[in-house]
Protein backbone atom coordinates (compact mmCIF):
# COMPACT_ATOMS: atom_id res chain seq x y z
CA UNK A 1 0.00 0.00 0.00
CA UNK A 2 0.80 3.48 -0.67
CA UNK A 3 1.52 6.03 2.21
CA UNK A 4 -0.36 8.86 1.85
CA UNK A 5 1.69 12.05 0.63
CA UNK A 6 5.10 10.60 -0.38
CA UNK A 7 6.59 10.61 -3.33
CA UNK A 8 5.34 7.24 -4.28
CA UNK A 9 1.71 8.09 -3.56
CA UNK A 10 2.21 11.24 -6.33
CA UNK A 11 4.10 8.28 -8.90
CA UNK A 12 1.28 5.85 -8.43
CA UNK A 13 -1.11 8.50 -9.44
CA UNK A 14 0.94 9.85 -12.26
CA UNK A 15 0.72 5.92 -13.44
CA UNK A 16 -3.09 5.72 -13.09
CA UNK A 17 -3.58 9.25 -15.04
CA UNK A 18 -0.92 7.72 -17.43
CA UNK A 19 -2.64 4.51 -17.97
CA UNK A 20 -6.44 6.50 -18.31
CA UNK A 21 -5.19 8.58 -20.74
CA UNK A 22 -3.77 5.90 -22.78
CA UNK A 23 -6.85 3.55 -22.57
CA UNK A 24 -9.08 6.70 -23.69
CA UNK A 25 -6.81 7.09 -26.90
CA UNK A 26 -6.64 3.35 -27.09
CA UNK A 27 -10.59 3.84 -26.89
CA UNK A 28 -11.05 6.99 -29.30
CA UNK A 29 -8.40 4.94 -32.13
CA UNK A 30 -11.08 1.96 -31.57
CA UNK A 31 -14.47 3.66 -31.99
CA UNK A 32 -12.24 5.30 -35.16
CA UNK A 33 -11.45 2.41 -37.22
CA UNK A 34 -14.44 0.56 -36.45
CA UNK A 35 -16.95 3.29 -37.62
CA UNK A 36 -14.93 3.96 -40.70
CA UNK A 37 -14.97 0.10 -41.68
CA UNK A 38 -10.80 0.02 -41.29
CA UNK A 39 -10.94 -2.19 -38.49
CA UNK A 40 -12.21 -4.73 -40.70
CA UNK A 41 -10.53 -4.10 -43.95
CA UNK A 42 -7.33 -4.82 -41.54
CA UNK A 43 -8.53 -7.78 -40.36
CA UNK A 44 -9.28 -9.13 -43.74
CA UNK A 45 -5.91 -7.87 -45.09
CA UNK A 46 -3.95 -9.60 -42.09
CA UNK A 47 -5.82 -12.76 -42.92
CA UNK A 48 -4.86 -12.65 -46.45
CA UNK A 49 -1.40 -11.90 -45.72
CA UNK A 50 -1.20 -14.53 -43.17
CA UNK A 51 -2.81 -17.44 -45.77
CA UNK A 52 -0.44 -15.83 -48.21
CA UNK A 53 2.91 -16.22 -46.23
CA UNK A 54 2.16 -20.11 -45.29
CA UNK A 55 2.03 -18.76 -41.64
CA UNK A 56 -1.72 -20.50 -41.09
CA UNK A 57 -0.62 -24.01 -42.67
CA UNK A 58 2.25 -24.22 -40.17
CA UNK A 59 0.09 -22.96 -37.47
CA UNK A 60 -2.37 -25.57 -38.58
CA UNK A 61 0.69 -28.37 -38.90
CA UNK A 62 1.61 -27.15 -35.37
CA UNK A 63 -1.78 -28.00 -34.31
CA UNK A 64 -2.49 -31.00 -35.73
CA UNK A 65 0.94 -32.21 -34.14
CA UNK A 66 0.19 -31.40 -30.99
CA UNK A 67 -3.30 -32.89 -31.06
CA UNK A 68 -1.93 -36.24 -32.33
CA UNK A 69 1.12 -36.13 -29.56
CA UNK A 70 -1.30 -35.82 -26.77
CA UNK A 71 -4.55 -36.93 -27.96
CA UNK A 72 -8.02 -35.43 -28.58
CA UNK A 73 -9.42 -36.26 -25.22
CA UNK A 74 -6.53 -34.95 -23.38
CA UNK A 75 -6.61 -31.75 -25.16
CA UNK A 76 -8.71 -28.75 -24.60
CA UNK A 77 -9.09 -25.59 -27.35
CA UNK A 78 -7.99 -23.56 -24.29
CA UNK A 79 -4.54 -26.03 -24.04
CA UNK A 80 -4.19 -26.16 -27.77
CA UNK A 81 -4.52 -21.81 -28.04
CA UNK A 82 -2.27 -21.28 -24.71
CA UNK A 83 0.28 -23.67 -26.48
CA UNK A 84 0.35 -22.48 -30.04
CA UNK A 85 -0.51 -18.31 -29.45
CA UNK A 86 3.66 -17.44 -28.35
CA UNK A 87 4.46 -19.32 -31.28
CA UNK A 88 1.85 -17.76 -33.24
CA UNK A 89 2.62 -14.47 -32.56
CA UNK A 90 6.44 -14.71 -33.12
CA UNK A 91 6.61 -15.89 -36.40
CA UNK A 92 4.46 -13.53 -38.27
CA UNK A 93 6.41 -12.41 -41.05
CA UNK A 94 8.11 -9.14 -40.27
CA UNK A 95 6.75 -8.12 -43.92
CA UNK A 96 3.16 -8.55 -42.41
CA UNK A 97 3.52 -6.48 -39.41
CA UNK A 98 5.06 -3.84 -41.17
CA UNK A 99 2.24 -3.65 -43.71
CA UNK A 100 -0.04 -3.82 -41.28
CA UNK A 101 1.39 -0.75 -38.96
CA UNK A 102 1.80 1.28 -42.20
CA UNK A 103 -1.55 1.44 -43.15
CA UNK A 104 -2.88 1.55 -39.49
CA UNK A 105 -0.45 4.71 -39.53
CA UNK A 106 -2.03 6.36 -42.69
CA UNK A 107 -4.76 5.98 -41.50
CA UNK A 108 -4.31 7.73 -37.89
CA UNK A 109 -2.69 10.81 -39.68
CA UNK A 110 -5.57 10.98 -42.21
């Protein structure tokens, strides 16, 4: 717990006005690209990009490996997604992302 009037007390509420601010912009970007239909026009393009790179099929290979290794009754989708998402996430191609982040980019600044 925080003392009351020390220096700690004034960081700790720096950090929540910090983290507020950030979820409202978080928040604002949101409402943004969902009202303007770019939320989904990402989505789709990620998912083509994704297909397109042969990062799915391994994912998918990945999958189906583990499933056969410890069985479909010992296996929940909960196990299977808490086993494959770090993988997942660290081999999307770097080409992706950075396709991605540039158009999510234009778009902020437009």
């Amino acid at each position: 717990k925080v003392r009351p009037g020390t220096a700690a007390e004034t960081m700790a509420d720096t950090i929540s006005k910090q983290d507020l601010q950030e979820l409202e912009v978080r928040t604002a970007i949101e409402e943004k690209l969902v009202e303007s239909g770019e939320k989904e026009r990402l989505i789709q393009l990620l998912r083509k990009r994704l297909i397109e790179s042969g990062w799915r099929d391994q994912l998918k290979k990945q999958c189906q490996e583990i499933i056969k290794n410890k069985g479909t009754e010992k296996i929940t989708i909960e196990d299977l997604v808490k086993e494959v998402m770090p993988r997942g996430k660290a081999t999307v191609p770097e080409k992706v992302k950075e396709e991605i982040m540039e158009k999510l980019q234009k778009f902020l600044v437009s």
